[in-house]
Protein backbone atom coordinates (compact mmCIF):
# COMPACT_ATOMS: atom_id res chain seq x y z
CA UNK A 1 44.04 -8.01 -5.32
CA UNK A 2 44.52 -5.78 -2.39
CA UNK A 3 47.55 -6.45 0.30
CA UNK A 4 44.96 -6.74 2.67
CA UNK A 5 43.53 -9.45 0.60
CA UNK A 6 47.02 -11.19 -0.25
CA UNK A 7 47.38 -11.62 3.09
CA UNK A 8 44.23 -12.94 4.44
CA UNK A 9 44.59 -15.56 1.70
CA UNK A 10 48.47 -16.26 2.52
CA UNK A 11 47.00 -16.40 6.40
CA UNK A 12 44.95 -19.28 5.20
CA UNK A 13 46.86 -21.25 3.05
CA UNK A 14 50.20 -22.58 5.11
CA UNK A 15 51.81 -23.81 1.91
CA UNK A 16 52.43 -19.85 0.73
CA UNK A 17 53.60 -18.93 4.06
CA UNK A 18 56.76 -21.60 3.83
CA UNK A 19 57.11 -19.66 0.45
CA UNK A 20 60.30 -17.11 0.31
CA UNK A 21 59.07 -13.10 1.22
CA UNK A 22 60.63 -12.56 -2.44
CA UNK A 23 57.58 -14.65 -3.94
CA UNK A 24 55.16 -13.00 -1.95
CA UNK A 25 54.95 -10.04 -4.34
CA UNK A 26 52.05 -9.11 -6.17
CA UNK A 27 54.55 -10.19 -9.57
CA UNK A 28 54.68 -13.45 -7.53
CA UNK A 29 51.50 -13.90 -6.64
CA UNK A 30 49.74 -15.56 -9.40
CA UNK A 31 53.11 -17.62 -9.81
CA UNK A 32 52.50 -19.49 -6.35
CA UNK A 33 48.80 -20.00 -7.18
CA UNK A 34 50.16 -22.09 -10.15
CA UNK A 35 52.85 -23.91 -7.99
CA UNK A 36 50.46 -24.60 -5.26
C-alpha cells in the first residue's frame, strides 16, 4: 500500500486518525486494521 493510499484510507476511517502518529507506520498498519 502506497502513502498516498494509507492516507486516503486513514482520511476515511476517524477511528485510525485518534490512533498515535507512531501506529501510523506502514509496520503499524496492518496492526490497526486488526484493532479496528
Amino acid at each position: 500500500m502506497s502513502q498516498t493510499n494509507m492516507r486516503k484510507h486513514n482520511m476515511s476511517q476517524p477511528k485510525m486518525q485518534i490512533m498515535p502518529p507512531h501506529d501510523a507506520t506502514p509496520t503499524g498498519f496492518p496492526i490497526m486494521i486488526t484493532k479496528t
